[in-house]
C-alpha atoms as a PDB file:
ATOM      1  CA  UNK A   1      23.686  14.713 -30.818  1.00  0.00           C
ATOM      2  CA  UNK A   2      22.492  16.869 -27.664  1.00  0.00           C
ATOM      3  CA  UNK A   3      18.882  16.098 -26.013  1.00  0.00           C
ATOM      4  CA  UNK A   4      16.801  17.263 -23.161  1.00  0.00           C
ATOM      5  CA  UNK A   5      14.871  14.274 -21.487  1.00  0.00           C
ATOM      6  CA  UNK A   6      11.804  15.698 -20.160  1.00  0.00           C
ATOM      7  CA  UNK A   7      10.614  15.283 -16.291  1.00  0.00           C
ATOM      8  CA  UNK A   8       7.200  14.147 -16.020  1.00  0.00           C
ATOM      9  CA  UNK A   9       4.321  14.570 -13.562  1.00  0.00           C
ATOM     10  CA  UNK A  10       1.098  12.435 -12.725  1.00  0.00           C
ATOM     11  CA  UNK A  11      -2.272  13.652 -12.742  1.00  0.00           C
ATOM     12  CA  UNK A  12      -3.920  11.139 -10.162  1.00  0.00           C
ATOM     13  CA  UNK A  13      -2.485   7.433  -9.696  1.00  0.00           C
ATOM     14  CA  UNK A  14      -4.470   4.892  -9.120  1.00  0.00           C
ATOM     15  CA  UNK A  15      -3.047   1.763  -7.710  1.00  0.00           C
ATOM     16  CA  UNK A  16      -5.889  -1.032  -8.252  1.00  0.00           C
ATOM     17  CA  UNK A  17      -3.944  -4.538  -7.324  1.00  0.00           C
ATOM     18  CA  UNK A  18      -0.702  -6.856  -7.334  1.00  0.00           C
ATOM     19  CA  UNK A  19      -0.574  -8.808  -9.862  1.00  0.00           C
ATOM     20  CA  UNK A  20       0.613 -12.426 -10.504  1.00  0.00           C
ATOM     21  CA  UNK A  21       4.105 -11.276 -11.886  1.00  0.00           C
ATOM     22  CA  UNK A  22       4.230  -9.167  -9.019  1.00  0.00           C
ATOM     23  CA  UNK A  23       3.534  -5.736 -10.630  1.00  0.00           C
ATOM     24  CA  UNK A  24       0.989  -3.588  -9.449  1.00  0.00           C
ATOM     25  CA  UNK A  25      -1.723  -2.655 -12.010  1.00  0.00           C
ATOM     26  CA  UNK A  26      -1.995   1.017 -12.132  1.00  0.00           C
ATOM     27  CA  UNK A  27      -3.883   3.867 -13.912  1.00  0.00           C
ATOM     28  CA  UNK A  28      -2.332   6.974 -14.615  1.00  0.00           C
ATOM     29  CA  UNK A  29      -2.206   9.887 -16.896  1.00  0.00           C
ATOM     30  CA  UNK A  30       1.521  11.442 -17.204  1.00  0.00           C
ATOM     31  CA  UNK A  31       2.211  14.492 -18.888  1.00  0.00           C
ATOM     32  CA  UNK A  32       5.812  15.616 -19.660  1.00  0.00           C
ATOM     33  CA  UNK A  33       7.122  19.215 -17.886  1.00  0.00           C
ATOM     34  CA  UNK A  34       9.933  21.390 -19.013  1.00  0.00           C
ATOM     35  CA  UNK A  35      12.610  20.409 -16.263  1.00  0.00           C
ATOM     36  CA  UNK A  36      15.305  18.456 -18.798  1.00  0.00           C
ATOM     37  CA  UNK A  37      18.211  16.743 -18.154  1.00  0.00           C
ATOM     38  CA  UNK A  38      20.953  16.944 -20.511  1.00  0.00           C
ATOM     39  CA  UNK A  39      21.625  13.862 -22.651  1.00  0.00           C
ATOM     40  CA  UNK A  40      25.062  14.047 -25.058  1.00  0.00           C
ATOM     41  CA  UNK A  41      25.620  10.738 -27.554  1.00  0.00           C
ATOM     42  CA  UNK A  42      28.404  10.997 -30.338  1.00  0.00           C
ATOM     43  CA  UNK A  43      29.766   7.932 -31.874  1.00  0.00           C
ATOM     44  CA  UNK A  44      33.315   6.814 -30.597  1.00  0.00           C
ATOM     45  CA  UNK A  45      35.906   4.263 -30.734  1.00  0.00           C
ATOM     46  CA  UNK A  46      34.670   2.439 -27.389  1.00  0.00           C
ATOM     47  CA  UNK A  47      31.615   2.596 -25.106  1.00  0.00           C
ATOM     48  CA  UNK A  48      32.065   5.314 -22.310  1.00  0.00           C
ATOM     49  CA  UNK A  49      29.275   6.861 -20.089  1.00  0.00           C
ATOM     50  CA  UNK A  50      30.117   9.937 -17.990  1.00  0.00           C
ATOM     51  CA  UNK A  51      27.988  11.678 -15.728  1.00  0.00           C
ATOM     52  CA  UNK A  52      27.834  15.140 -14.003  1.00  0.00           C
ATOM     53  CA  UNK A  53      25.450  16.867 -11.987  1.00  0.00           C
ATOM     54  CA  UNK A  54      23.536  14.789  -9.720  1.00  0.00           C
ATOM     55  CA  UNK A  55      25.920  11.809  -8.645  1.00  0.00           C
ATOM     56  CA  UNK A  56      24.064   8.877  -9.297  1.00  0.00           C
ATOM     57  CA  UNK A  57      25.311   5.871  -6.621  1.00  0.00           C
ATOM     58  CA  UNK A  58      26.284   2.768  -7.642  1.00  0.00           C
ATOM     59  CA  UNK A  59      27.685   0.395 -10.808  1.00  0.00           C
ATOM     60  CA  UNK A  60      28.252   1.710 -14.481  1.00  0.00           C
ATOM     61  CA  UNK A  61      26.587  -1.417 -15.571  1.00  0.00           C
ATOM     62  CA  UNK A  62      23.455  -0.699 -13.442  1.00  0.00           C
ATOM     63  CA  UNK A  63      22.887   2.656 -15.094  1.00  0.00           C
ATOM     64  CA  UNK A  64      19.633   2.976 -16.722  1.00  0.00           C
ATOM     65  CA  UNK A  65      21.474   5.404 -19.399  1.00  0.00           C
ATOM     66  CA  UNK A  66      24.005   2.130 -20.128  1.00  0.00           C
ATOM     67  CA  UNK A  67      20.863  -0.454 -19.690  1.00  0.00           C
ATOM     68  CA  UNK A  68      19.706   0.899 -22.916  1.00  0.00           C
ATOM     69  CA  UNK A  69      22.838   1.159 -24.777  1.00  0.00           C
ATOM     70  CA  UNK A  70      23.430  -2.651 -23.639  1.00  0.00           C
ATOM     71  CA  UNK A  71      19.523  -3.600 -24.700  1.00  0.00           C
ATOM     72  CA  UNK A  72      19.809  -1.791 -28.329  1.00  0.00           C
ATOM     73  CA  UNK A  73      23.495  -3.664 -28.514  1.00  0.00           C
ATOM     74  CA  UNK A  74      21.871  -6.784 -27.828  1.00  0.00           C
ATOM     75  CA  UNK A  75      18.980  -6.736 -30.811  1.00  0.00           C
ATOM     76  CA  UNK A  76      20.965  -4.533 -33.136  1.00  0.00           C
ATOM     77  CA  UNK A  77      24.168  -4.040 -34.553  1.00  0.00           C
ATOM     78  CA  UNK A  78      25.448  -1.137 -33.071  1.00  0.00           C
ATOM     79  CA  UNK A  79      28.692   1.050 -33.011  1.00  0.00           C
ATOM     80  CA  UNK A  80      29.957   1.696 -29.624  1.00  0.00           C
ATOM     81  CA  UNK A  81      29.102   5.806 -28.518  1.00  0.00           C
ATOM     82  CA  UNK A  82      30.097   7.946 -26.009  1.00  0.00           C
ATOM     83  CA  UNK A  83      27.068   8.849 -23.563  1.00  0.00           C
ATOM     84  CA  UNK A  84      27.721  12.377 -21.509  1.00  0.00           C
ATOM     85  CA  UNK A  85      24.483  12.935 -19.178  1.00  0.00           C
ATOM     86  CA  UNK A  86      23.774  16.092 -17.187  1.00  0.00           C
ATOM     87  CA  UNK A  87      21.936  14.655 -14.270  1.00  0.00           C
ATOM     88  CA  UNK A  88      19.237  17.438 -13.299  1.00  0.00           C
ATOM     89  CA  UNK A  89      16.363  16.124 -12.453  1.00  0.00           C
ATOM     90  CA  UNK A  90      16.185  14.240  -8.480  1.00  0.00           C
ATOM     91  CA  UNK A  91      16.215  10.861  -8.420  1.00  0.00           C
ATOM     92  CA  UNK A  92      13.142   9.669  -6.180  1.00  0.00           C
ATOM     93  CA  UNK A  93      11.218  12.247  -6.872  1.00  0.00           C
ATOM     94  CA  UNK A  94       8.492  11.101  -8.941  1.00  0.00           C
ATOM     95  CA  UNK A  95       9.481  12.274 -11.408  1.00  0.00           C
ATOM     96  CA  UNK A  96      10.607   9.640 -14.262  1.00  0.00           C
ATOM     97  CA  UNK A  97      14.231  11.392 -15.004  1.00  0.00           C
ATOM     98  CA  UNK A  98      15.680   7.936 -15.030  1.00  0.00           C
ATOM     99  CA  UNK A  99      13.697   6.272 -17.107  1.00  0.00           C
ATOM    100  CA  UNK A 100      13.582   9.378 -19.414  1.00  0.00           C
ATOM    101  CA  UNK A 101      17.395   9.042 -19.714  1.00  0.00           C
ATOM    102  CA  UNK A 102      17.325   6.236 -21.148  1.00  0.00           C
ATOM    103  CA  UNK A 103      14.668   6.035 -23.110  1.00  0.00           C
ATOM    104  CA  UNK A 104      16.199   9.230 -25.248  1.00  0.00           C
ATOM    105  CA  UNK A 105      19.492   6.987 -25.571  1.00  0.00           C
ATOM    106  CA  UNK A 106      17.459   4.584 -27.177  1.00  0.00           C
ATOM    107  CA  UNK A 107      15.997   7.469 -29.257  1.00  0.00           C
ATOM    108  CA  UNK A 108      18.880   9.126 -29.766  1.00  0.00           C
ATOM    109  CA  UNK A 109      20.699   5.962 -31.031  1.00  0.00           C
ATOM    110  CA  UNK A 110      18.092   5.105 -33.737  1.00  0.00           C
ATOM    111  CA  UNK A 111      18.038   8.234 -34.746  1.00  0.00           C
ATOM    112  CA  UNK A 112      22.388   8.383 -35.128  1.00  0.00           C
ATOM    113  CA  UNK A 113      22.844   4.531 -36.936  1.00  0.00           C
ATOM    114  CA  UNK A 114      19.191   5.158 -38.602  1.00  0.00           C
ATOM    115  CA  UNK A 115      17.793   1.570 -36.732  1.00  0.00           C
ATOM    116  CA  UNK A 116      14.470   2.391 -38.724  1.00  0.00           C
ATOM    117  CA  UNK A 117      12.984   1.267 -35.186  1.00  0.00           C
ATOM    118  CA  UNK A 118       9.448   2.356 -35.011  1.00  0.00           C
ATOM    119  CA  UNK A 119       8.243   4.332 -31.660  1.00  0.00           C
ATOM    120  CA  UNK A 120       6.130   1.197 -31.020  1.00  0.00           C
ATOM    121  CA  UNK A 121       8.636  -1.244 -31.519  1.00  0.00           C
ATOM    122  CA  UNK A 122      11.066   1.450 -29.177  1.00  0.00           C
ATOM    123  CA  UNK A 123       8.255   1.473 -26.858  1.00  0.00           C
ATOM    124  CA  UNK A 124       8.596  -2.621 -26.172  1.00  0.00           C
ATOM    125  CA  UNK A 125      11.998  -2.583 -26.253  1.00  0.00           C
ATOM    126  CA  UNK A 126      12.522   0.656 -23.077  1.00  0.00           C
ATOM    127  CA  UNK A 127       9.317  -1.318 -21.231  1.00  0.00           C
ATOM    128  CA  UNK A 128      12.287  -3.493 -20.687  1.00  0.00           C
ATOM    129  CA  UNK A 129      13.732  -0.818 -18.436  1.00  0.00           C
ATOM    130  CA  UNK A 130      11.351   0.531 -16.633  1.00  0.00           C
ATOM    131  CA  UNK A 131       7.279   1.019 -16.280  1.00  0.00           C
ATOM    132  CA  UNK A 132       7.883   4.527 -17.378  1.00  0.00           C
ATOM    133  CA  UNK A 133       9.929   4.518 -20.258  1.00  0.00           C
ATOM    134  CA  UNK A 134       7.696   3.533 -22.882  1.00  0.00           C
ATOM    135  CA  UNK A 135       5.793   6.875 -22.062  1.00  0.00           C
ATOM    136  CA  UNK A 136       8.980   9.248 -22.672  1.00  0.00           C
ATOM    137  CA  UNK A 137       8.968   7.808 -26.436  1.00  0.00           C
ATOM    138  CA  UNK A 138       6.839  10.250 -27.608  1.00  0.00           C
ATOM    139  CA  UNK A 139       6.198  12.428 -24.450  1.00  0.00           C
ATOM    140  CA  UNK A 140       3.223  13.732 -25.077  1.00  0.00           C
ATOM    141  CA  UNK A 141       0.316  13.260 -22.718  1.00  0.00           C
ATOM    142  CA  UNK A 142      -0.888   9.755 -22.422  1.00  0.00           C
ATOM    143  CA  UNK A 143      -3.029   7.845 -20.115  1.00  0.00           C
ATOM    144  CA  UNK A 144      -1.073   4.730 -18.695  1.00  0.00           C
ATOM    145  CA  UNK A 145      -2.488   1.251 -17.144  1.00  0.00           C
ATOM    146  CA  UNK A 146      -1.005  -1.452 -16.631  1.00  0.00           C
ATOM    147  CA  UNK A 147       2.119  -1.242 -15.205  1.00  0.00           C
ATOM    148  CA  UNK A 148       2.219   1.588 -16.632  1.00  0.00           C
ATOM    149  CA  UNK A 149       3.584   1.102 -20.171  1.00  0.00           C
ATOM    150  CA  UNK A 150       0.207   0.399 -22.231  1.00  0.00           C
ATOM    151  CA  UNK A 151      -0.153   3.812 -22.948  1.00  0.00           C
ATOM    152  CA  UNK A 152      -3.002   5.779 -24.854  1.00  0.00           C
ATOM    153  CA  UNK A 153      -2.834   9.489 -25.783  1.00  0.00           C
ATOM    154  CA  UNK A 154      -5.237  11.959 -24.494  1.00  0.00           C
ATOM    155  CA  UNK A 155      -5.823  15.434 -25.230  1.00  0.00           C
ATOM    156  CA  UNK A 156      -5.086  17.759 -22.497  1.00  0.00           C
ATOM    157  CA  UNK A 157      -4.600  21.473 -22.932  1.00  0.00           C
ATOM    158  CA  UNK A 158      -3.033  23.412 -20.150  1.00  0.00           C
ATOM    159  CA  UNK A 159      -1.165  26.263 -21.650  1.00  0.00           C
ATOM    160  CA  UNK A 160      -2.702  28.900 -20.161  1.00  0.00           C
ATOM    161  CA  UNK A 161      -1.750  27.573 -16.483  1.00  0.00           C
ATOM    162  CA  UNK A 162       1.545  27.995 -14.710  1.00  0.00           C
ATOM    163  CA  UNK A 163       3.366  24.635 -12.904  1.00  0.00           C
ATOM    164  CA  UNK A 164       4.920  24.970  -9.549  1.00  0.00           C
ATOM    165  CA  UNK A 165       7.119  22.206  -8.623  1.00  0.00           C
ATOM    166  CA  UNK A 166       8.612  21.534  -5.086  1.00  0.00           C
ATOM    167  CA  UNK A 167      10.706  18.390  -4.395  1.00  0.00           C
ATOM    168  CA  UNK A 168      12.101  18.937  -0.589  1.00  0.00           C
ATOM    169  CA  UNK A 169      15.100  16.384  -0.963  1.00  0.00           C
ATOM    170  CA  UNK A 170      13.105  13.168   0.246  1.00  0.00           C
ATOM    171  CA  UNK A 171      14.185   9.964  -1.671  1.00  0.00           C
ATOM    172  CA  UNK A 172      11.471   7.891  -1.564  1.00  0.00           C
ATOM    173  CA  UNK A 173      12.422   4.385  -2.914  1.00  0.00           C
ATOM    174  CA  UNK A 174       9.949   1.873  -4.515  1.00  0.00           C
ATOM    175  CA  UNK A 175       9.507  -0.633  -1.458  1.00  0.00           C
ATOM    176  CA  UNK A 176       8.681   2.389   0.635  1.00  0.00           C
ATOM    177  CA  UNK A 177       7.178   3.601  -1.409  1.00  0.00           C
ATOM    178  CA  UNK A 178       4.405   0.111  -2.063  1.00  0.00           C
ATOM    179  CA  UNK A 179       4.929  -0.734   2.036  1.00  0.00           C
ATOM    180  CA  UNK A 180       1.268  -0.163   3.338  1.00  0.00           C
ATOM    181  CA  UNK A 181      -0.044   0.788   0.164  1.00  0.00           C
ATOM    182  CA  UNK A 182      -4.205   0.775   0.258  1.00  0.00           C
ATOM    183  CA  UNK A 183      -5.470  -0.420  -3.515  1.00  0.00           C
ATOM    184  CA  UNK A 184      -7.973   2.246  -5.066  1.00  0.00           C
ATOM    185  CA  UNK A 185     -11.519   1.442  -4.899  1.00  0.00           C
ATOM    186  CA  UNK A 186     -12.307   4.203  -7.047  1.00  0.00           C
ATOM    187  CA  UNK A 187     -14.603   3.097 -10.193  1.00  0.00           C
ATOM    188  CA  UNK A 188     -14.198   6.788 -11.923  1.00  0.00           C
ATOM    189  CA  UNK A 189     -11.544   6.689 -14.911  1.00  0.00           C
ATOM    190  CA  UNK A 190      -8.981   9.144 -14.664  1.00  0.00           C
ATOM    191  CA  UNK A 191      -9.829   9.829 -18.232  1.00  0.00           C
ATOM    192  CA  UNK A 192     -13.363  10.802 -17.104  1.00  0.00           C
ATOM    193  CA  UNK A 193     -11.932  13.134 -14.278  1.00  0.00           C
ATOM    194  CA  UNK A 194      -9.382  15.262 -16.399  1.00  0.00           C
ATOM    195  CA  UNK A 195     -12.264  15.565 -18.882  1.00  0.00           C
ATOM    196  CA  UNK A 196     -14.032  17.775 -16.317  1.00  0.00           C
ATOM    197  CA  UNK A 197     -12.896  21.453 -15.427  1.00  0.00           C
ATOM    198  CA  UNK A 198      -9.673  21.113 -14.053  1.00  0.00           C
ATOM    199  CA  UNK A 199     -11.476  23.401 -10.930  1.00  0.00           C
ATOM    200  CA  UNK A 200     -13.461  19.921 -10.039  1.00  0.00           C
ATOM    201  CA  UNK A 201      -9.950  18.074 -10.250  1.00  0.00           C
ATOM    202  CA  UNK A 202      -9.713  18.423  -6.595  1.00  0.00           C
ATOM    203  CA  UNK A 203     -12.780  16.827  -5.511  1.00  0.00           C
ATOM    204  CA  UNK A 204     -11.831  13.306  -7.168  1.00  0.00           C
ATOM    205  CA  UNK A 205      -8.129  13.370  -8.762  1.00  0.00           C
ATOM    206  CA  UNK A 206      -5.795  11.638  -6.230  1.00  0.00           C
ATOM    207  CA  UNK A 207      -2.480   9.702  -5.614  1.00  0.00           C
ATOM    208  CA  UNK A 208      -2.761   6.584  -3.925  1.00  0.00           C
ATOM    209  CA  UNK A 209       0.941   6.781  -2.652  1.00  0.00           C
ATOM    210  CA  UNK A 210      -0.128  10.184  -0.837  1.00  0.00           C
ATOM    211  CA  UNK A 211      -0.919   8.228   1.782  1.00  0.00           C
ATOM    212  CA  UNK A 212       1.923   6.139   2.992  1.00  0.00           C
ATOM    213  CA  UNK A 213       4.150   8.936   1.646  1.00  0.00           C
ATOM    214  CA  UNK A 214       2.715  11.364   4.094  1.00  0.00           C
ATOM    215  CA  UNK A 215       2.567   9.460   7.058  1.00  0.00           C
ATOM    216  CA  UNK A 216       6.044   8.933   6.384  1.00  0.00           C
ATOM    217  CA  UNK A 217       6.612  12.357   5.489  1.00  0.00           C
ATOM    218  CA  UNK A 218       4.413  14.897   7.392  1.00  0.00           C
ATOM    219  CA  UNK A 219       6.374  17.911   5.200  1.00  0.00           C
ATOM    220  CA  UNK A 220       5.116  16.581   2.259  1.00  0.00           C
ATOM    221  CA  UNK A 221       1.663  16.995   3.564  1.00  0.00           C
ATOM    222  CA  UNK A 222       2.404  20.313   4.698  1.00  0.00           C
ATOM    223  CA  UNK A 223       3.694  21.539   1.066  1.00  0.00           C
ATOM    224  CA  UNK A 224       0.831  20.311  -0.371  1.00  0.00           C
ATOM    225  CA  UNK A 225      -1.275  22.281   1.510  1.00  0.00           C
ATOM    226  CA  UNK A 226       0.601  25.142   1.312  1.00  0.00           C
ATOM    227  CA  UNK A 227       0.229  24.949  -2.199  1.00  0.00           C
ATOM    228  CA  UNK A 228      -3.283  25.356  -1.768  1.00  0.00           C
ATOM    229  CA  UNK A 229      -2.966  27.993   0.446  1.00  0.00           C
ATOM    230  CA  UNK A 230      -1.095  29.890  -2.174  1.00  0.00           C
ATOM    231  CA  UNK A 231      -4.177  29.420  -5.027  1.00  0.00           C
ATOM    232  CA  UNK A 232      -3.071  26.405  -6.652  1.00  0.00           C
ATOM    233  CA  UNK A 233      -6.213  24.864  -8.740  1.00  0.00           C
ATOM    234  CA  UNK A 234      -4.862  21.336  -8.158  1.00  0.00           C
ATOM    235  CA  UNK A 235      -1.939  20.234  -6.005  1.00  0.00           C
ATOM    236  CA  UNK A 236      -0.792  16.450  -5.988  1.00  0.00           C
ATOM    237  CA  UNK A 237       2.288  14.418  -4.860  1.00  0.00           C
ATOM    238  CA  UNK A 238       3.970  13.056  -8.918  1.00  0.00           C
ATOM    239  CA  UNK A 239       4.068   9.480  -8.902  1.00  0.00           C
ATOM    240  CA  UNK A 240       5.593   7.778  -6.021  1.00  0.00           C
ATOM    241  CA  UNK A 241       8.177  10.125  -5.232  1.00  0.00           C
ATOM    242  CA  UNK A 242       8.032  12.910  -3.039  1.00  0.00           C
ATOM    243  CA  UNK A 243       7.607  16.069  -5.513  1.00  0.00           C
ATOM    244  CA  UNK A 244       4.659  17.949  -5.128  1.00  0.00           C
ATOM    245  CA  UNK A 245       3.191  20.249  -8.035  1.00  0.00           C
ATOM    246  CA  UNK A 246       0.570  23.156  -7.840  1.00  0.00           C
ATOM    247  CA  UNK A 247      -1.216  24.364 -11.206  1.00  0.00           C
ATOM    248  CA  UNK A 248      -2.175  27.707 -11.077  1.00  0.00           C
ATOM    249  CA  UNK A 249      -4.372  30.134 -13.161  1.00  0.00           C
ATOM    250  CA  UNK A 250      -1.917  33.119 -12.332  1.00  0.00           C
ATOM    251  CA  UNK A 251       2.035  33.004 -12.638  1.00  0.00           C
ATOM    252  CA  UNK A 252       2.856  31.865  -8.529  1.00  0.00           C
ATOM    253  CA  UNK A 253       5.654  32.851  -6.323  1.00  0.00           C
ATOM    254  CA  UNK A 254       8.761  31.283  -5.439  1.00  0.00           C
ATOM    255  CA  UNK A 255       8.034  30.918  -1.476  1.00  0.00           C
ATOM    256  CA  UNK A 256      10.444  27.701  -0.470  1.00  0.00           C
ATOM    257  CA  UNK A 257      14.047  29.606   0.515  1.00  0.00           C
ATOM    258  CA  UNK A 258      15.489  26.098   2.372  1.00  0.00           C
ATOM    259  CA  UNK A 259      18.455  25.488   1.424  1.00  0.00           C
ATOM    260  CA  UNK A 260      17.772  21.482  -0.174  1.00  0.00           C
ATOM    261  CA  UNK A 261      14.398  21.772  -1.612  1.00  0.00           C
ATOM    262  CA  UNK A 262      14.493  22.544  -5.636  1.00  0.00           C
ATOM    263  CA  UNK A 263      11.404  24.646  -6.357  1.00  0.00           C
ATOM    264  CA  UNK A 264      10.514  25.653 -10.015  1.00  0.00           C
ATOM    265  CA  UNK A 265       7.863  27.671 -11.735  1.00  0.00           C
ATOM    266  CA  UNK A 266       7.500  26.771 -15.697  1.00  0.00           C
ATOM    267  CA  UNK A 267       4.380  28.112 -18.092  1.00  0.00           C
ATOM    268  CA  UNK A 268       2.631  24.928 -19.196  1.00  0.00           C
ATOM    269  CA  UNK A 269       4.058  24.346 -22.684  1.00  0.00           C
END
């Protein structure tokens, strides 16, 4: 079985508090893009992972792609597969290409041994894994509060725009990225924002990471505005990671030529 776990970007984050368990609450609305990783699972005699692409530091065991084989082993009896995973999408980027990783094993592993798991009941279990897992169940656009994995669906319609994606080669870790963080004291829903002309997204629409991330970062700032510059509608920083994304009305140019930024320009599905 061969899948492509999406990427996924944030219009607007809102970080509103800690909370007692030490999570921060958050509001969100993530849509899935098409950057994929590639995701192989077959059935075999005994559990191996292998990994190409992207090198992705550290133990086997700590492996979001083998957290969720390990979880599902746990709760359900479960052959042992074979898990071969492209690694495309940056890590630290904002991006959600771990936590879509794993949350396709999962899917990928009911599907295989027919679990009969519902996506709700898949969406508890990958919560388990990460804030942004649950979302990648279904991938479709879904507003997010919480921590980010009570999820609602929301219709958003962007087909006729064009997505420019730069990601300069910054990894920008959680505790950096939550170090100096200012909590939104903004009382609009995000929900009530994206249901105005995405022309007035600009004017209220906004990551609350931007701001540590940039201080920290002054290129980020810069792409950003260059973004702008070039006619983007909307430009943001994606989650707490250091990718910036443009959506434009007309198809954009590639402009970045250094030689460690990735820089992509997909059609809005």
């Amino acid at each position: 079985m061969i899948l492509f776990p999406p990427a996924k970007i944030n219009l607007g984050l809102n970080v509103l508090h800690k909370r007692e368990d030490g999570y921060h609450e958050i509001e969100s609305c993530m849509i899935a893009i098409p950057f994929y990783d590639v995701l192989e699972i077959i059935p075999a005699e005994t559990f191996e992972f292998k990994q190409s692409g992207i090198t992705i530091a550290g133990d086997l065991e700590d492996n979001l792609c083998v957290k969720a084989f390990r979880l599902l082993e746990q709760n359900y009896a479960i052959p042992p597969v074979s898990i071969y995973l492209r690694k495309i999408i940056p890590m630290g980027a904002g991006l959600g290409g771990g936590s879509a990783d794993a949350s396709y094993v999962v899917k990928a592993i009911v599907a295989l041994y027919n679990l009969g798991i519902s996506e709700d009941e898949q969406r508890e279990l990958v919560a388990q894994l990460g804030s942004d897992c649950p979302f990648f169940i279904s991938s479709q656009a879904q507003l997010a509060i919480g921590r980010g994995e009570i999820l609602q669906p929301i219709t958003l319609d962007l087909k006729n725009y064009y997505l420019k994606l730069i990601n300069p080669g910054i990894h920008i870790g959680t505790k950096e990225a939550y170090d100096g963080i200012q909590f939104s004291d903004d009382s609009t829903s995000i929900a009530a924002i994206l249901a105005e002309p995405i022309e007035q997204w600009n004017a209220h629409l906004k990551n609350d990471f931007e701001r540590t991330a940039f201080k920290n970062h002054p290129t980020l700032a810069q792409i950003k505005a260059s973004l702008y510059q070039e006619g983007a509608i909307y430009a943001a920083m994606s989650g707490s990671g250091s990718t910036l994304f443009g959506i434009f009305k007309e198809e954009p140019k590639l402009t970045f030529t250094k030689e460690n930024y990735l820089e992509l320009i997909r059609p809005f599905a």
